[in-house]
PDB file of N, CA and C in Angstrom:
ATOM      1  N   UNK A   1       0.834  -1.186   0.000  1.00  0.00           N
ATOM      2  CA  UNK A   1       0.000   0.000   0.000  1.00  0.00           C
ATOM      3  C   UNK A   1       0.878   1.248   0.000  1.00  0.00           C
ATOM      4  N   UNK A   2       1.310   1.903  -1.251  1.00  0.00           N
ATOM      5  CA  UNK A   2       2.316   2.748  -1.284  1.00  0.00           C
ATOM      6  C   UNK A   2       1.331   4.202  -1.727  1.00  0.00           C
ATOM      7  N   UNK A   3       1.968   4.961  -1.130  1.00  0.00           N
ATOM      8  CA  UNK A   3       1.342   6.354  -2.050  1.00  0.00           C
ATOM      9  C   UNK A   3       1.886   6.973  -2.804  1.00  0.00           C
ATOM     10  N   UNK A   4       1.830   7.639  -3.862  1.00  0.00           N
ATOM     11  CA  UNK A   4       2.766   8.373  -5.048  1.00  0.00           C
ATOM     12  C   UNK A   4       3.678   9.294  -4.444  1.00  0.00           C
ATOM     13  N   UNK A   5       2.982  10.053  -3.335  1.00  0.00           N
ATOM     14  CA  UNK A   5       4.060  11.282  -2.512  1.00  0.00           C
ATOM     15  C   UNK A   5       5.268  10.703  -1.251  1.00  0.00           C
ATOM     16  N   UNK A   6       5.282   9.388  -1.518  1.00  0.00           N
ATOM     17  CA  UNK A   6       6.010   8.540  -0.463  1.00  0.00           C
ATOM     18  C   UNK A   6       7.504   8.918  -0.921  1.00  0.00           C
ATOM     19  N   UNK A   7       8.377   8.901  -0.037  1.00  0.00           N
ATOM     20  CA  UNK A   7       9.692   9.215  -0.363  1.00  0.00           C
ATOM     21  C   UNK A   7      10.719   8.548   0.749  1.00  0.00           C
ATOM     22  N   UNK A   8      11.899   8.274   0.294  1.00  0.00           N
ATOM     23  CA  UNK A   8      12.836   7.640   1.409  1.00  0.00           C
ATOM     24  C   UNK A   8      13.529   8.603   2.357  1.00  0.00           C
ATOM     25  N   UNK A   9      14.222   8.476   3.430  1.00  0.00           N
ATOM     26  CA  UNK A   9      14.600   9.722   4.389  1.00  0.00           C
ATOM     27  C   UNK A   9      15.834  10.309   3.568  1.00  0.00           C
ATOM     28  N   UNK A  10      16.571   9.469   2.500  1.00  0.00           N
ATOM     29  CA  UNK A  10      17.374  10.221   2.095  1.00  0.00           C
ATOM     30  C   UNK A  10      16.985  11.404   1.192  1.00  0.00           C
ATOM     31  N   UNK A  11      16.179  10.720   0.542  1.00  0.00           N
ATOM     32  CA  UNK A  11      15.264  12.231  -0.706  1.00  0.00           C
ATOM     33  C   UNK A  11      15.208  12.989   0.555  1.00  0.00           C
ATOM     34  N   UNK A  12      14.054  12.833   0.781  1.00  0.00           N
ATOM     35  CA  UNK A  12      13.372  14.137   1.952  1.00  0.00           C
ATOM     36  C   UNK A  12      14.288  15.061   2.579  1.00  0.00           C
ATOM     37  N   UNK A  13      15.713  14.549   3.232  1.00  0.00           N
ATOM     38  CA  UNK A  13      16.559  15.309   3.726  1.00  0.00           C
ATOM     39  C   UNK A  13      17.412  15.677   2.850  1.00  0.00           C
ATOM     40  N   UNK A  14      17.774  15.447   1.144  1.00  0.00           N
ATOM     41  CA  UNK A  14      18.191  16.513   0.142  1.00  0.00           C
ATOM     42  C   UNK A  14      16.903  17.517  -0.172  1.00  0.00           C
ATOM     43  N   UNK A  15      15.737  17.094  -0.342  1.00  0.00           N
ATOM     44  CA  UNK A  15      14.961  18.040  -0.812  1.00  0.00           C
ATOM     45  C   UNK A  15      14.769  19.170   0.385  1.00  0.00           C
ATOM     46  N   UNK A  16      15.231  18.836   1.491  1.00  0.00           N
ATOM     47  CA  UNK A  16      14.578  19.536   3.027  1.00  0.00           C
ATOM     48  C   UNK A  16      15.829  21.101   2.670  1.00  0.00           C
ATOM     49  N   UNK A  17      16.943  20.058   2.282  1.00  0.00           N
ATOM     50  CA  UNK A  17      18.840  21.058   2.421  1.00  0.00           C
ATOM     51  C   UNK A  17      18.399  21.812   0.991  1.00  0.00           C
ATOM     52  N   UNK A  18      17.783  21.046   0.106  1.00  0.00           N
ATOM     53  CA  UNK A  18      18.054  22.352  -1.049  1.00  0.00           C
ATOM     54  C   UNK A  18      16.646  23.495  -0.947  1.00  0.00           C
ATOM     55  N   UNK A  19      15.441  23.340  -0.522  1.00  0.00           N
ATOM     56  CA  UNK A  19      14.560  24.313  -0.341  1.00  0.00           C
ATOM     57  C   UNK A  19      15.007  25.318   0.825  1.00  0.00           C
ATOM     58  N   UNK A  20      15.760  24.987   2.045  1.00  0.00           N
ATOM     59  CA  UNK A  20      16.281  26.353   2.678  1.00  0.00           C
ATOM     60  C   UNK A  20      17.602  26.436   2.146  1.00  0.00           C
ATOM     61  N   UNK A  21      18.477  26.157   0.786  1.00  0.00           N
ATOM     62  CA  UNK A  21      19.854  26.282   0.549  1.00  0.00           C
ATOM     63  C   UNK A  21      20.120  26.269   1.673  1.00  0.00           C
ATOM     64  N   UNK A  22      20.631  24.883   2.141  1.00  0.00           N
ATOM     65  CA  UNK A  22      21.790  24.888   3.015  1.00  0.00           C
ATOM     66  C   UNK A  22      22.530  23.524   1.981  1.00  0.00           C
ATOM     67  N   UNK A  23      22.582  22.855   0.957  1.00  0.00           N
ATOM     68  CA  UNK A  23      23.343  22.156   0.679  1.00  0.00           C
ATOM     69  C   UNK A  23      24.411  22.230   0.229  1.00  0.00           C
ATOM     70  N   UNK A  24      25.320  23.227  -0.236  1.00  0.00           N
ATOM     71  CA  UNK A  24      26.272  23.610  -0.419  1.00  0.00           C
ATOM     72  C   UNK A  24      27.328  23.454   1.141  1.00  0.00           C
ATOM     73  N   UNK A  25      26.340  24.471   2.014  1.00  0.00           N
ATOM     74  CA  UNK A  25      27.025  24.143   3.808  1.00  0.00           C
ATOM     75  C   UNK A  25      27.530  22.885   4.286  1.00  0.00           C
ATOM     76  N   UNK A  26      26.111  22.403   3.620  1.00  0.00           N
ATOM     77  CA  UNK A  26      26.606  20.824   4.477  1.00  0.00           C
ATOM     78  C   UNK A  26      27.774  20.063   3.524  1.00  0.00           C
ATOM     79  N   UNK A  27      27.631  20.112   2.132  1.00  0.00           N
ATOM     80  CA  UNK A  27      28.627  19.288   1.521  1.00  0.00           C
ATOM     81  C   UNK A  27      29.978  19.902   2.198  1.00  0.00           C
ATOM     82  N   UNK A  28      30.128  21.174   2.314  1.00  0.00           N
ATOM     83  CA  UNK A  28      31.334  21.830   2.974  1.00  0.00           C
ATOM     84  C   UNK A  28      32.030  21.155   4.201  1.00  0.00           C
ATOM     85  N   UNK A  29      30.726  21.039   5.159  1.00  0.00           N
ATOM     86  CA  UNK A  29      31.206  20.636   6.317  1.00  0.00           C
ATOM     87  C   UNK A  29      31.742  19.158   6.513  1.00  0.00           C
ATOM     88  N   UNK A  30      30.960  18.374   5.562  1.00  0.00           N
ATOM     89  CA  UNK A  30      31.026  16.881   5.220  1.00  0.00           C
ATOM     90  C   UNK A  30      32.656  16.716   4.364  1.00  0.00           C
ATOM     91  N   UNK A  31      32.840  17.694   3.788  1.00  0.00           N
ATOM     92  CA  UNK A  31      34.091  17.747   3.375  1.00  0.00           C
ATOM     93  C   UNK A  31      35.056  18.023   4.392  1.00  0.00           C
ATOM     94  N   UNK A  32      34.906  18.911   5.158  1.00  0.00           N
ATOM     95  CA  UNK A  32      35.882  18.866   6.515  1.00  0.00           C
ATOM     96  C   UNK A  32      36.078  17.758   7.288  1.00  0.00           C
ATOM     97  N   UNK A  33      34.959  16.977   7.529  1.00  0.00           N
ATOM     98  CA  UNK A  33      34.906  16.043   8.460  1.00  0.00           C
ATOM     99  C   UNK A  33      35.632  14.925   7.578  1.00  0.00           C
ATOM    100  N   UNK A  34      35.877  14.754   6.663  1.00  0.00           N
ATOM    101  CA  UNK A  34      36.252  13.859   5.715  1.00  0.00           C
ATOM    102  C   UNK A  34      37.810  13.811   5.399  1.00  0.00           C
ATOM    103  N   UNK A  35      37.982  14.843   5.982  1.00  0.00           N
ATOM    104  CA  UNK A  35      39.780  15.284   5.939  1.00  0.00           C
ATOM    105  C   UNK A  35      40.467  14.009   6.749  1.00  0.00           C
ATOM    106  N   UNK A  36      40.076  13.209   7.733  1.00  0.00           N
ATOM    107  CA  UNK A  36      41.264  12.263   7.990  1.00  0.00           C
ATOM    108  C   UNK A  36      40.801  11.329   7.357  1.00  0.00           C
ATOM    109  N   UNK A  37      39.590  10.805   6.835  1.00  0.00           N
ATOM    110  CA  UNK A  37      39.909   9.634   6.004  1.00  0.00           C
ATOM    111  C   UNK A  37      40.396   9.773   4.793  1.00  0.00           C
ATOM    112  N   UNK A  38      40.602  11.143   3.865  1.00  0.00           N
ATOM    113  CA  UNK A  38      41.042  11.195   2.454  1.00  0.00           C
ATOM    114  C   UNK A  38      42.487  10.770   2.580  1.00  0.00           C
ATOM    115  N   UNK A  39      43.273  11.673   3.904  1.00  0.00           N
ATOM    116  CA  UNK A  39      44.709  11.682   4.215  1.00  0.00           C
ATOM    117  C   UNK A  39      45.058  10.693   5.223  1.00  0.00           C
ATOM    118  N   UNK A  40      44.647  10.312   6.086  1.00  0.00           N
ATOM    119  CA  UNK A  40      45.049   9.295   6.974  1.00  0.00           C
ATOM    120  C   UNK A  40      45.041  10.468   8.274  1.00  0.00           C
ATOM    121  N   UNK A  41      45.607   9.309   9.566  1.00  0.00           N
ATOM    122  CA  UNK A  41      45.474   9.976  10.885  1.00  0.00           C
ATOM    123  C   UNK A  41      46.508  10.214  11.187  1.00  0.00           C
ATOM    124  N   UNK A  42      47.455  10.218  10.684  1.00  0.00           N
ATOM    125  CA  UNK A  42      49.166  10.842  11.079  1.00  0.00           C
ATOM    126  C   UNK A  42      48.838  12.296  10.561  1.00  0.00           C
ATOM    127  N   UNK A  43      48.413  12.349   9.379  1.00  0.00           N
ATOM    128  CA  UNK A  43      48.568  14.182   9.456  1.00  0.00           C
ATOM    129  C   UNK A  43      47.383  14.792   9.409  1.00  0.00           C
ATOM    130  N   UNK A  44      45.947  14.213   9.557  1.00  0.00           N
ATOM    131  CA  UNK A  44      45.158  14.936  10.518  1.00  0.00           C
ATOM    132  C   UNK A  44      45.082  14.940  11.577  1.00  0.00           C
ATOM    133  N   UNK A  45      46.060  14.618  13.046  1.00  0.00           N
ATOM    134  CA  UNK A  45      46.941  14.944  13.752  1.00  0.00           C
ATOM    135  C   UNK A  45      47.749  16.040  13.928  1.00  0.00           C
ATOM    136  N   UNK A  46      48.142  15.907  12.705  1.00  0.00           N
ATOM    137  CA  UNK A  46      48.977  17.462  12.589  1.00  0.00           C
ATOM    138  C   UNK A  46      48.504  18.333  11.982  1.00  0.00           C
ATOM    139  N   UNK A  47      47.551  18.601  11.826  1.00  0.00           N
ATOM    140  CA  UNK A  47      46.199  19.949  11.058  1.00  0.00           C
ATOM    141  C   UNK A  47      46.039  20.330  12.113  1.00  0.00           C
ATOM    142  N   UNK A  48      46.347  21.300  12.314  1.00  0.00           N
ATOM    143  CA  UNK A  48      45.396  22.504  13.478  1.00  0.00           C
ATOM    144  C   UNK A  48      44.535  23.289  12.827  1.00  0.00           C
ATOM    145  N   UNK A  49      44.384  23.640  11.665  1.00  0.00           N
ATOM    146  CA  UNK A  49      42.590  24.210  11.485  1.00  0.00           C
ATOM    147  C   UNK A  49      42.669  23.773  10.064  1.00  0.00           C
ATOM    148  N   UNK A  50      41.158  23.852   9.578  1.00  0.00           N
ATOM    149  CA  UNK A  50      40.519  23.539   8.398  1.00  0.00           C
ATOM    150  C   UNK A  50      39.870  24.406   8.444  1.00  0.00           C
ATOM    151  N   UNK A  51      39.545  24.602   7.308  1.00  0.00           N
ATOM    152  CA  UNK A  51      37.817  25.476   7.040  1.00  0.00           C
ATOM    153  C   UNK A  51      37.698  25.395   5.276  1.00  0.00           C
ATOM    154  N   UNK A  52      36.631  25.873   4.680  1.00  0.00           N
ATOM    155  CA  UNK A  52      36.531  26.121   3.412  1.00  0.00           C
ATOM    156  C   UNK A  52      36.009  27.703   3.152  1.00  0.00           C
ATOM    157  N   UNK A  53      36.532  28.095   2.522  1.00  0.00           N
ATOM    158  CA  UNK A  53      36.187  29.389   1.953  1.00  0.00           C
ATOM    159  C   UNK A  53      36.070  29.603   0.621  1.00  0.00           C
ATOM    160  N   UNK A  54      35.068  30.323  -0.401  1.00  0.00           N
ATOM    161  CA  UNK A  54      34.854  30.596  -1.669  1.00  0.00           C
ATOM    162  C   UNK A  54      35.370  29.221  -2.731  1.00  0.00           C
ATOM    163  N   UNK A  55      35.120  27.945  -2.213  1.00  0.00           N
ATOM    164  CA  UNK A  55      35.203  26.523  -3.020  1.00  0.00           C
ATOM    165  C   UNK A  55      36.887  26.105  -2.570  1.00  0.00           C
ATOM    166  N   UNK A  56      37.163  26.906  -1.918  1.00  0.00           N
ATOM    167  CA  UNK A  56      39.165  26.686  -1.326  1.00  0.00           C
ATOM    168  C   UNK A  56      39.250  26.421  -0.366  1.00  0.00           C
ATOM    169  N   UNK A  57      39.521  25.250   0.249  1.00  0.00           N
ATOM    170  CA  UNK A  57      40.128  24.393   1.475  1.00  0.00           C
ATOM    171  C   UNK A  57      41.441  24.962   1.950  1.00  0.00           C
ATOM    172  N   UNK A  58      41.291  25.827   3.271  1.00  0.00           N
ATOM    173  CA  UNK A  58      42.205  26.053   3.629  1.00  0.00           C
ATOM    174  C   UNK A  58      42.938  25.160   4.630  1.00  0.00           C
ATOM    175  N   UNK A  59      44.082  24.436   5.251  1.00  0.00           N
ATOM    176  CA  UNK A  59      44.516  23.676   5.484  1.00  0.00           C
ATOM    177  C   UNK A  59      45.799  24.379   6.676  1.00  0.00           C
ATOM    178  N   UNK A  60      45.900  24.133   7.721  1.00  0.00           N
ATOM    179  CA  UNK A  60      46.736  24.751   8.334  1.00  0.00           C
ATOM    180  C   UNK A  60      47.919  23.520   9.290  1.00  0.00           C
ATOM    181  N   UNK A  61      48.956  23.685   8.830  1.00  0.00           N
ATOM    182  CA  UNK A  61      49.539  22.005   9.106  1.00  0.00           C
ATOM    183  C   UNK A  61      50.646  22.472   9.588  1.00  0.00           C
ATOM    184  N   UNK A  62      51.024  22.090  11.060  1.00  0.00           N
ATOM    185  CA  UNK A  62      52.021  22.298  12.063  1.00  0.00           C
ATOM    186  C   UNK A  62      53.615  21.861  11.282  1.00  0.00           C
ATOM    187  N   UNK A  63      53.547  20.870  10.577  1.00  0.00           N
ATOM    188  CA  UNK A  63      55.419  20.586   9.880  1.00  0.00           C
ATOM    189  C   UNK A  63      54.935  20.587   8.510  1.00  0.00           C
ATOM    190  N   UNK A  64      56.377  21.453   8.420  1.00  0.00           N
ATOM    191  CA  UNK A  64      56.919  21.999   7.171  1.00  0.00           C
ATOM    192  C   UNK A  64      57.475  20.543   6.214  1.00  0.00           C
ATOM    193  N   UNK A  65      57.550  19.214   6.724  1.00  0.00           N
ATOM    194  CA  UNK A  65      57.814  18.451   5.748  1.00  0.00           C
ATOM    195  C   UNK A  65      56.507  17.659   5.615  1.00  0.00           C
ATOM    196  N   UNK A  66      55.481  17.299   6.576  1.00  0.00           N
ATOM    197  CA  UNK A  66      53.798  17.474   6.139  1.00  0.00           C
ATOM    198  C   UNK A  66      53.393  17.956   5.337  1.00  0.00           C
ATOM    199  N   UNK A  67      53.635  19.445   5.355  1.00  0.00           N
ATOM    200  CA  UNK A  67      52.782  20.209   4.624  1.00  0.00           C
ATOM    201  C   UNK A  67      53.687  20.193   3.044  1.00  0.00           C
ATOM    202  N   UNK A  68      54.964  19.896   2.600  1.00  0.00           N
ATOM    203  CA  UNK A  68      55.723  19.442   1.646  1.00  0.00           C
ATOM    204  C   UNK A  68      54.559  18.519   0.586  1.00  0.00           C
ATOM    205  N   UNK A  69      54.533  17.240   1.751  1.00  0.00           N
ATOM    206  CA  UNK A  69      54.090  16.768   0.791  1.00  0.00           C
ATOM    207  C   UNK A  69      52.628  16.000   0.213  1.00  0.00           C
ATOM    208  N   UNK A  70      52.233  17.331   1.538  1.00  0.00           N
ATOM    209  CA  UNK A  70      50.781  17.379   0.682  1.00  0.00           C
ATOM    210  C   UNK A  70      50.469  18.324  -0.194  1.00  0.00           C
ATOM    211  N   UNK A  71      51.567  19.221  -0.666  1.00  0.00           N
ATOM    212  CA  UNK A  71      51.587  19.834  -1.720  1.00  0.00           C
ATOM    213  C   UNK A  71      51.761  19.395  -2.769  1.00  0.00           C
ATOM    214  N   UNK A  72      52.522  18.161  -3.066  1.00  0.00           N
ATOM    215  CA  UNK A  72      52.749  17.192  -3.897  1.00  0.00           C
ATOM    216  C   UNK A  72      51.521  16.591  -4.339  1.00  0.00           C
ATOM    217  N   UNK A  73      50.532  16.000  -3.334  1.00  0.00           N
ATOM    218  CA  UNK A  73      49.518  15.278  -3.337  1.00  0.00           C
ATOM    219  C   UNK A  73      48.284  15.888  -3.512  1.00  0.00           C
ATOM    220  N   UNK A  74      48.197  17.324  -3.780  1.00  0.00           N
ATOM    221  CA  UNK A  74      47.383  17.979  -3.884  1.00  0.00           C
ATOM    222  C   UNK A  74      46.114  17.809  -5.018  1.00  0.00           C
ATOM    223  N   UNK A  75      46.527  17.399  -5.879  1.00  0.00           N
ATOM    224  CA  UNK A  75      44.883  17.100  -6.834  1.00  0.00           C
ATOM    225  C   UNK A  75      44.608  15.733  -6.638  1.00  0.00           C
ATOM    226  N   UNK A  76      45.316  14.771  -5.817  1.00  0.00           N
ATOM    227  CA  UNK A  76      44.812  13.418  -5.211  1.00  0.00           C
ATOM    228  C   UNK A  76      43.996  13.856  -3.940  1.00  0.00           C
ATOM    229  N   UNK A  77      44.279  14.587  -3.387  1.00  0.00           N
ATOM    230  CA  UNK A  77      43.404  15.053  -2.022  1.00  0.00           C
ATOM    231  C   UNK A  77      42.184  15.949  -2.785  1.00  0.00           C
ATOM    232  N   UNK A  78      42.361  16.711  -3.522  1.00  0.00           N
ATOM    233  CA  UNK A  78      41.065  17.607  -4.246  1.00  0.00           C
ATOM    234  C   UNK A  78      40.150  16.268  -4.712  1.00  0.00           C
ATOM    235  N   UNK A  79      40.832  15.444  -5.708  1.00  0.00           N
ATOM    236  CA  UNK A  79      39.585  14.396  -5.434  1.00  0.00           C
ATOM    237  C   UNK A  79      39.222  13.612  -4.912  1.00  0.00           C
ATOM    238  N   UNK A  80      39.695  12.955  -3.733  1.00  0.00           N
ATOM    239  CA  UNK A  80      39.250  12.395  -2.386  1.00  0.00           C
ATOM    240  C   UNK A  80      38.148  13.081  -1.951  1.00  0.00           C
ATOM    241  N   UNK A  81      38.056  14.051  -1.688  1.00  0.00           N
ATOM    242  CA  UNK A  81      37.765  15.285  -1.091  1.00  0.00           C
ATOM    243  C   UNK A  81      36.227  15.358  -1.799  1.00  0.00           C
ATOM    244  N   UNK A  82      36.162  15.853  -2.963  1.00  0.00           N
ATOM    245  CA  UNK A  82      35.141  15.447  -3.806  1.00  0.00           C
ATOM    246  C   UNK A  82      34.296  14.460  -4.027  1.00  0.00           C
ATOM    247  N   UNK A  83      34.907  13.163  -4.295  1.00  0.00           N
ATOM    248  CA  UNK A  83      34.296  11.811  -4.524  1.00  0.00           C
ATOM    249  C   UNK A  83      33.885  11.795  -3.090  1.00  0.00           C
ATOM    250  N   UNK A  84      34.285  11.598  -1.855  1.00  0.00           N
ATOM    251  CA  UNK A  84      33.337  11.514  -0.476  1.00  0.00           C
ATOM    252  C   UNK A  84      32.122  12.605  -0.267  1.00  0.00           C
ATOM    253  N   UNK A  85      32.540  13.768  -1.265  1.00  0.00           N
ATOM    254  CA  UNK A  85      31.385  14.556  -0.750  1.00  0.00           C
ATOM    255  C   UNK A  85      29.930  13.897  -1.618  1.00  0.00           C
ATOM    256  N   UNK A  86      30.646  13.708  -3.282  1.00  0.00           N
ATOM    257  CA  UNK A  86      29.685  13.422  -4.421  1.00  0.00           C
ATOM    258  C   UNK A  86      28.999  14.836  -5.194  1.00  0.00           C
ATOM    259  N   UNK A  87      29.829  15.728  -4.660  1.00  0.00           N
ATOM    260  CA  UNK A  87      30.051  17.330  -5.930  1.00  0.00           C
ATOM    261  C   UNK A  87      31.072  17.695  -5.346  1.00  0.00           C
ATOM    262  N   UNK A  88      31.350  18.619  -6.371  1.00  0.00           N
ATOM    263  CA  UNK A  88      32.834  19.117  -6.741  1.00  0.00           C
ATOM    264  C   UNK A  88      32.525  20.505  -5.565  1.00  0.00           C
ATOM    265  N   UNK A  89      32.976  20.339  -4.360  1.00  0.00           N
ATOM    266  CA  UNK A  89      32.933  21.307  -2.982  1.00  0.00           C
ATOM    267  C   UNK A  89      34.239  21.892  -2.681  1.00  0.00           C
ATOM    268  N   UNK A  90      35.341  21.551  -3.139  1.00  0.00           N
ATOM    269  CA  UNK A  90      36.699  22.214  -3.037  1.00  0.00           C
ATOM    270  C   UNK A  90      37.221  22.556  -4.419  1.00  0.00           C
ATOM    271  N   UNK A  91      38.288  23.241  -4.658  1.00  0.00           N
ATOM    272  CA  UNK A  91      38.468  23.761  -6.244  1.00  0.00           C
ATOM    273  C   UNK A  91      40.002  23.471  -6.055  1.00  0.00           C
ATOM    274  N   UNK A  92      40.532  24.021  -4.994  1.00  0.00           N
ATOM    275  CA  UNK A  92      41.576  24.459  -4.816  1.00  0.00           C
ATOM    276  C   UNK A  92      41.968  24.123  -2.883  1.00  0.00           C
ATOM    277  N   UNK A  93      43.337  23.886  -3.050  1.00  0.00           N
ATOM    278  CA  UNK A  93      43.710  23.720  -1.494  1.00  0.00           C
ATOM    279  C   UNK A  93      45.001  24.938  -0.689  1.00  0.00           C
ATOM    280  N   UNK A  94      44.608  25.438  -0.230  1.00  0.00           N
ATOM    281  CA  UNK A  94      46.114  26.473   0.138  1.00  0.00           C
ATOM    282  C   UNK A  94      46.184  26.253   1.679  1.00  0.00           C
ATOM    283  N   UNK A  95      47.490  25.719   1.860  1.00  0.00           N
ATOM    284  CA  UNK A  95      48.249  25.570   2.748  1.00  0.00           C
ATOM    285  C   UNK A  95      48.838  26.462   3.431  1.00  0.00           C
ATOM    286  N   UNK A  96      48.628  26.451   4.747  1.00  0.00           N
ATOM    287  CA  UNK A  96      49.163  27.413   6.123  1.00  0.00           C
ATOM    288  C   UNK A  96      49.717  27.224   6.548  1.00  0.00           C
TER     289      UNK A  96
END
């Protein structure tokens, strides 16, 4: 006994995030929270802040040979980063 307006909790809670625009926020934040599994827990350990600003992940990382070579790794982390969110929520990464 189904009704046509029936929907699963996942619809309902995208349709809930895009009628007050907040889905952009949340992919953001879901992208933050997602920072030690893209990179591992040795150097989200050593991140002292995150945030995203204007589609750019800012990244703030206590050693200078950390932060080396996640400069290296940088469009492997942009799409980690992405593929967990499932849209393109970071553009760019700049390091602190």
């Amino acid at each position: 006994m189904s009704r046509t307006n029936d929907k699963t909790l996942k619809e309902a809670l995208e349709q809930m995030l895009k009628a007050y625009r907040l889905k952009g926020k949340y992919d953001e934040t879901f992208a933050v929270s997602s920072w030690e599994a893209v990179v591992g827990k040795a150097v989200a350990n050593r991140t002292k802040e995150i945030y995203i600003r204007d589609k750019k992940l800012f990244v703030r990382i206590e050693s200078s040979v950390v932060k080396n070579e996640l400069v290296i790794m940088r469009s492997k982390i942009l799409e980690g980063l992405n593929e967990k969110t499932g849209a393109e929520v970071v553009t760019d990464i700049v390091f602190l």
